[in-house]
C-alpha atoms as a PDB file:
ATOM      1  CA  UNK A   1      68.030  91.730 -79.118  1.00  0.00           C
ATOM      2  CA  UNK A   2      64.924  92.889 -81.300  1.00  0.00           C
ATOM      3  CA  UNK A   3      62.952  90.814 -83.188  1.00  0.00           C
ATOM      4  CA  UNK A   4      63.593  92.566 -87.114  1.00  0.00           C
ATOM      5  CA  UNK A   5      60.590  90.893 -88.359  1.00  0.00           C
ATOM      6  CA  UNK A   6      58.499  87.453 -88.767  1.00  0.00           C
ATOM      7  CA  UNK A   7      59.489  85.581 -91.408  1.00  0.00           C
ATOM      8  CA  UNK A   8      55.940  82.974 -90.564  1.00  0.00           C
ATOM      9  CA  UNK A   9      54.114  86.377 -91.539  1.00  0.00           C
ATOM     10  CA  UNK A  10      56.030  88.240 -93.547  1.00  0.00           C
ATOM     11  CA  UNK A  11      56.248  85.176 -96.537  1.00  0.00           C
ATOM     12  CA  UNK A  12      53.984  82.411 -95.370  1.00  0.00           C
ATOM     13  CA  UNK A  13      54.054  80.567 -98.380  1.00  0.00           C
ATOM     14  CA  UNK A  14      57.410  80.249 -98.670  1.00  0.00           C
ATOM     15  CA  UNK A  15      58.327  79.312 -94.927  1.00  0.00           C
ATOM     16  CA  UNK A  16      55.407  76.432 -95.740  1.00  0.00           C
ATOM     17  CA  UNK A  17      57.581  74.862 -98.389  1.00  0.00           C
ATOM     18  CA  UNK A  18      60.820  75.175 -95.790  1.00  0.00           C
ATOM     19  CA  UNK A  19      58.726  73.240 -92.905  1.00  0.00           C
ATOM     20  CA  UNK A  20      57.286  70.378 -95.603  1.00  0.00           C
ATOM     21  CA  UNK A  21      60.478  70.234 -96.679  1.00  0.00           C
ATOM     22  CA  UNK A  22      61.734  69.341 -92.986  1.00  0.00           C
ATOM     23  CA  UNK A  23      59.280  67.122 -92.250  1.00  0.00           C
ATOM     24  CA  UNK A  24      60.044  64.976 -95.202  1.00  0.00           C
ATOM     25  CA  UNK A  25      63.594  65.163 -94.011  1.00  0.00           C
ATOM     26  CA  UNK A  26      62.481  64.255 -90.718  1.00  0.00           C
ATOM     27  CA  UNK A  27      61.155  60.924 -91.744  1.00  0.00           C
ATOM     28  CA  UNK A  28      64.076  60.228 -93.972  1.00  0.00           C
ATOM     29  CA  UNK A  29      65.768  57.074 -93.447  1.00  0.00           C
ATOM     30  CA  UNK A  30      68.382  58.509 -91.246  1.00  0.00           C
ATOM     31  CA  UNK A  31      67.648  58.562 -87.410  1.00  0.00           C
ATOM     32  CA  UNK A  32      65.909  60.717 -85.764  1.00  0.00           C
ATOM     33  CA  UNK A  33      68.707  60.994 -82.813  1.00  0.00           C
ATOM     34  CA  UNK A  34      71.268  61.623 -85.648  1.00  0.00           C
ATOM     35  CA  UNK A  35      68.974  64.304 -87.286  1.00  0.00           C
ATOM     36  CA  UNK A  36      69.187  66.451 -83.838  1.00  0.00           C
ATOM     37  CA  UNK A  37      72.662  66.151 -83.417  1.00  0.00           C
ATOM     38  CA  UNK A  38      73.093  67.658 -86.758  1.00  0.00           C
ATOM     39  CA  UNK A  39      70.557  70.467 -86.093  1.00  0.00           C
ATOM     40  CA  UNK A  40      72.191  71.229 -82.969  1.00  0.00           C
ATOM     41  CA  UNK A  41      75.611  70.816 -84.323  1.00  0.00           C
ATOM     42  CA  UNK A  42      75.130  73.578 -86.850  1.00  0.00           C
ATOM     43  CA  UNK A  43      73.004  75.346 -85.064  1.00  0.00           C
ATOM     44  CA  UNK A  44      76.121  75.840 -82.141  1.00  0.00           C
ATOM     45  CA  UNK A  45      78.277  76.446 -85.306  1.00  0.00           C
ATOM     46  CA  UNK A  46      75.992  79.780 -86.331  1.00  0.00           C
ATOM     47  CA  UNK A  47      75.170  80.473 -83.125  1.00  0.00           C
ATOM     48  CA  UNK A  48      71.053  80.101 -83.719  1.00  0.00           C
ATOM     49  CA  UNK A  49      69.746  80.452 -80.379  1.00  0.00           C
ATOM     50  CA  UNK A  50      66.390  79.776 -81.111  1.00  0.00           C
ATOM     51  CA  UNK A  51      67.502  76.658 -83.277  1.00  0.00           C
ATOM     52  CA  UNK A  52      69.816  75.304 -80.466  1.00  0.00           C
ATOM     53  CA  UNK A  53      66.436  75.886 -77.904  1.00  0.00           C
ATOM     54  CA  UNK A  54      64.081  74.061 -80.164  1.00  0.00           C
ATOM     55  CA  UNK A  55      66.535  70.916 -81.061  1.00  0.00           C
ATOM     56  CA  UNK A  56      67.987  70.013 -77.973  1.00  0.00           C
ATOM     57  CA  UNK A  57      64.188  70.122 -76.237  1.00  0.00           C
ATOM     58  CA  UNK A  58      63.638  68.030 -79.308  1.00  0.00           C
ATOM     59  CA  UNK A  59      66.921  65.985 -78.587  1.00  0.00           C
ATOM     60  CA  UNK A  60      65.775  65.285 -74.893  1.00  0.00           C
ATOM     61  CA  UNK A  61      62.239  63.698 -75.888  1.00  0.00           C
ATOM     62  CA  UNK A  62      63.604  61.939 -77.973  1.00  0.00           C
ATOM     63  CA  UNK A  63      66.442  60.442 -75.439  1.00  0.00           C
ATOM     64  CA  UNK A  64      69.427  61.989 -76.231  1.00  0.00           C
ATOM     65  CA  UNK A  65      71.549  62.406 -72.802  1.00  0.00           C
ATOM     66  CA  UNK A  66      72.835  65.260 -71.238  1.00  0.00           C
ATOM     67  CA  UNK A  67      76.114  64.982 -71.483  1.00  0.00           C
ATOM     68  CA  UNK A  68      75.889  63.706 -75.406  1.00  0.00           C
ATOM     69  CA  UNK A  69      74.163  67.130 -75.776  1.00  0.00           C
ATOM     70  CA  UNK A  70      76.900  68.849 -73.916  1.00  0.00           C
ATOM     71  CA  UNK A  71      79.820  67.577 -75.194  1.00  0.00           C
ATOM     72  CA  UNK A  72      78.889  68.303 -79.331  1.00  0.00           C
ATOM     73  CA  UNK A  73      80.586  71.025 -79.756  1.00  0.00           C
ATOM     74  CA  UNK A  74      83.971  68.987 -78.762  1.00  0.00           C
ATOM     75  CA  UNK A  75      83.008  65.504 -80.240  1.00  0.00           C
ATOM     76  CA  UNK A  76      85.977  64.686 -81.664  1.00  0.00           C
ATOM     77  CA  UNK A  77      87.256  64.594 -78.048  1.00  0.00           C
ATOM     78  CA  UNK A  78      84.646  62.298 -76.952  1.00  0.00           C
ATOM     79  CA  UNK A  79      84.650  58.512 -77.453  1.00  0.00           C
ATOM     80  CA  UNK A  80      80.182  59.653 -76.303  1.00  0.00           C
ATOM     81  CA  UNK A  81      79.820  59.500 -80.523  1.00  0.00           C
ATOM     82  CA  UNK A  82      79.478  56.399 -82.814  1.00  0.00           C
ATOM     83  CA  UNK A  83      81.092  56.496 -86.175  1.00  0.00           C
ATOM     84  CA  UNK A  84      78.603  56.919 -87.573  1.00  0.00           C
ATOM     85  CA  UNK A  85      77.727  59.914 -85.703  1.00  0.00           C
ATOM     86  CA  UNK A  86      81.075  61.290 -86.239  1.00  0.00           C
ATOM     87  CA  UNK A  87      80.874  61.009 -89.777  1.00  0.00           C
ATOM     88  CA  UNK A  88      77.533  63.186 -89.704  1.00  0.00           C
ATOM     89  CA  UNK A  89      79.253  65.963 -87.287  1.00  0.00           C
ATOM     90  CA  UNK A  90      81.925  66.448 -89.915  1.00  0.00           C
ATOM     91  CA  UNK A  91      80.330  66.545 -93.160  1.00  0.00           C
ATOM     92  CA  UNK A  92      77.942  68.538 -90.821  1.00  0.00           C
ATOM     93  CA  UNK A  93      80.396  71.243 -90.254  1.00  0.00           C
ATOM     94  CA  UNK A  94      82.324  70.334 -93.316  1.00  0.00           C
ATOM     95  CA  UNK A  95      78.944  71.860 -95.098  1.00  0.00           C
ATOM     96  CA  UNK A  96      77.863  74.583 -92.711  1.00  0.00           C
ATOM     97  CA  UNK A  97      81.439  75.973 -92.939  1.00  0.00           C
ATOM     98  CA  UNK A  98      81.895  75.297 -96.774  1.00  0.00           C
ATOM     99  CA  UNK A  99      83.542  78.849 -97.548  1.00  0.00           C
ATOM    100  CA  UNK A 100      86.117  77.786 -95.531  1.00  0.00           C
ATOM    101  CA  UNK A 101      86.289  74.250 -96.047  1.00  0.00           C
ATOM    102  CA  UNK A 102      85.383  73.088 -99.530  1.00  0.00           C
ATOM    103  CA  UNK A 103      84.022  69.985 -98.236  1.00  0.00           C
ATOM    104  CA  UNK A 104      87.535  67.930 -98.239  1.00  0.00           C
ATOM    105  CA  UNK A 105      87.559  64.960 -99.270  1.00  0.00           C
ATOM    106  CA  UNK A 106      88.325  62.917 -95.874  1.00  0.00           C
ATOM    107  CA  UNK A 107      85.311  63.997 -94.864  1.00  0.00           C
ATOM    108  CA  UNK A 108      83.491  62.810 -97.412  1.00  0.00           C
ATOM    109  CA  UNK A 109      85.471  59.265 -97.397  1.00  0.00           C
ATOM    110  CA  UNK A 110      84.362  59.249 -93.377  1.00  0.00           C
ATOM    111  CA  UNK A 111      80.611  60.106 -94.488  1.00  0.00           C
ATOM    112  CA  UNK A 112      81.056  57.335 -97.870  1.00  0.00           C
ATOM    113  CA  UNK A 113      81.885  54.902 -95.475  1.00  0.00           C
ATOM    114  CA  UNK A 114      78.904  55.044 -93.024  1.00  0.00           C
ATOM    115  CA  UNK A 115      76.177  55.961 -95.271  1.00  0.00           C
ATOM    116  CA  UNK A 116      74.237  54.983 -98.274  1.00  0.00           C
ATOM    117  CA  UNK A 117      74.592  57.231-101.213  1.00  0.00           C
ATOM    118  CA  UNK A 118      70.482  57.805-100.625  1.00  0.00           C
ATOM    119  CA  UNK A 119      71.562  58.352 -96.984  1.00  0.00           C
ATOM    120  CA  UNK A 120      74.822  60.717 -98.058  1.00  0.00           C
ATOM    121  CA  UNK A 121      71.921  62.594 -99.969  1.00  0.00           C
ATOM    122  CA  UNK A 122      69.097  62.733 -97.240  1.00  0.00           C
ATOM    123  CA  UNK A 123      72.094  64.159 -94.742  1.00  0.00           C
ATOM    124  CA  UNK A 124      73.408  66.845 -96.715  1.00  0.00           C
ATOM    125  CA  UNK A 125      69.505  68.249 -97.467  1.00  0.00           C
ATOM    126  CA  UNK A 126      69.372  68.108 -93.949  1.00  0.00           C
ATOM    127  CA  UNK A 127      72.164  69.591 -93.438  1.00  0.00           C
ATOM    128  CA  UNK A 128      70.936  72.845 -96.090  1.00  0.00           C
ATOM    129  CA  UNK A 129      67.821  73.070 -94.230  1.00  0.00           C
ATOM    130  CA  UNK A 130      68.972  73.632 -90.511  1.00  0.00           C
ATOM    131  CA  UNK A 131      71.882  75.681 -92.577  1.00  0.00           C
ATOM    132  CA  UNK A 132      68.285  77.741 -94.024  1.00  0.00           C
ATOM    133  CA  UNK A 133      66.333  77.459 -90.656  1.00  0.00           C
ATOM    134  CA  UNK A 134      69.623  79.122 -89.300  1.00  0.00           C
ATOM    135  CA  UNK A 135      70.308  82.127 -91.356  1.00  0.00           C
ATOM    136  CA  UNK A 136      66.628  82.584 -91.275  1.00  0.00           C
ATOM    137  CA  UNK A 137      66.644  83.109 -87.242  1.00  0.00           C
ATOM    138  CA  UNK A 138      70.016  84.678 -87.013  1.00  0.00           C
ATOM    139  CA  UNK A 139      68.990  87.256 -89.643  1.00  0.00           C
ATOM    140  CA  UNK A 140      66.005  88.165 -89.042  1.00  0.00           C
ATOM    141  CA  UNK A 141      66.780  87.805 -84.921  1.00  0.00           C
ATOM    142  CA  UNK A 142      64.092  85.591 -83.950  1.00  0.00           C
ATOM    143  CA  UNK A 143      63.734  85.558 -79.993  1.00  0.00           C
ATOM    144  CA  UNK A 144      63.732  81.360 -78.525  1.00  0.00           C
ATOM    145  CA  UNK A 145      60.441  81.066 -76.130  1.00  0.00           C
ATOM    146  CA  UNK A 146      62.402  81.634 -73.082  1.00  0.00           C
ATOM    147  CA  UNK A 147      63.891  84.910 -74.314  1.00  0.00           C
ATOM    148  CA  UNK A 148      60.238  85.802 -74.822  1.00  0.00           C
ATOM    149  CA  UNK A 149      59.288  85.187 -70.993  1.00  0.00           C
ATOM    150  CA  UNK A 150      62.421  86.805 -70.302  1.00  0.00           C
ATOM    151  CA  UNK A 151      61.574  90.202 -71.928  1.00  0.00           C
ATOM    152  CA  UNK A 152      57.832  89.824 -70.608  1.00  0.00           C
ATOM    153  CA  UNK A 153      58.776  89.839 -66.945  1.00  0.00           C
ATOM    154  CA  UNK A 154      61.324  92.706 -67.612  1.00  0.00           C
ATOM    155  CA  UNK A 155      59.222  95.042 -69.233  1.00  0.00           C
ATOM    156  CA  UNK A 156      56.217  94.305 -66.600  1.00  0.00           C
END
């Protein structure tokens, strides 16, 4: 995979508004543990390597478990998730999938019944921006750290 270009150079000012948008997210009133899984949880769903690499380092420091981190993409298999969580995960994917999904109702009843309507609001611009962060990374192919090192020690 080849980097197609750098979105941080290429339109600075605009990727500026995307991170102060994200860290306003970020100290929204939902939880930060909550706010990974969703980042993750999207980020599996459209398959944003560098997005997965950066929020499940984030998840760890933050003291998200192993296994939790494991287990996401099947958590409606796992009693691991609170449901609260669960709620999250499927207006989560409810939203990143919305073509296909239309955002149905039951998962908005599930999401009604856990959070606030400021909450319900804070969540779903969340869930846009790792939906932006993603198609910004997939499309323009943006190589995760390790992928870096990787392509360092093969062309030395």
């Amino acid at each position: 995979m080849h980097e197609r270009l750098n979105p941080y150079i290429a339109a600075p000012d605009a990727v500026k508004a995307m991170q102060e948008t994200s860290l306003k997210l970020a100290a929204s009133s939902i939880e930060h543990s909550l706010q990974e899984l969703v980042k993750i949880r999207a980020s599996q769903i459209n398959g944003c390597a560098n997005c997965l690499h950066m929020h499940t380092a984030d998840a760890r420091k933050h003291g998200e478990t192993e296994e939790r981190i494991y287990l996401l993409s099947a958590w409606r298999e796992s009693l691991l998730y609170t449901p609260r969580e669960r709620a999250a995960l499927g207006w989560t994917e409810a939203l990143t999938l919305i073509a296909q999904t239309q955002a149905p109702d039951a998962n908005y009843e599930a999401l009604k019944a856990e959070f606030t309507p400021k909450e319900q609001v804070e969540l779903t611009l969340l869930i846009g921006t790792i939906n932006a962060w993603n198609r910004l990374s997939v499309g323009f192919r943006t190589v995760h750290p390790n992928d870096r090192k990787q392509a360092a020690r093969q062309a030395a």
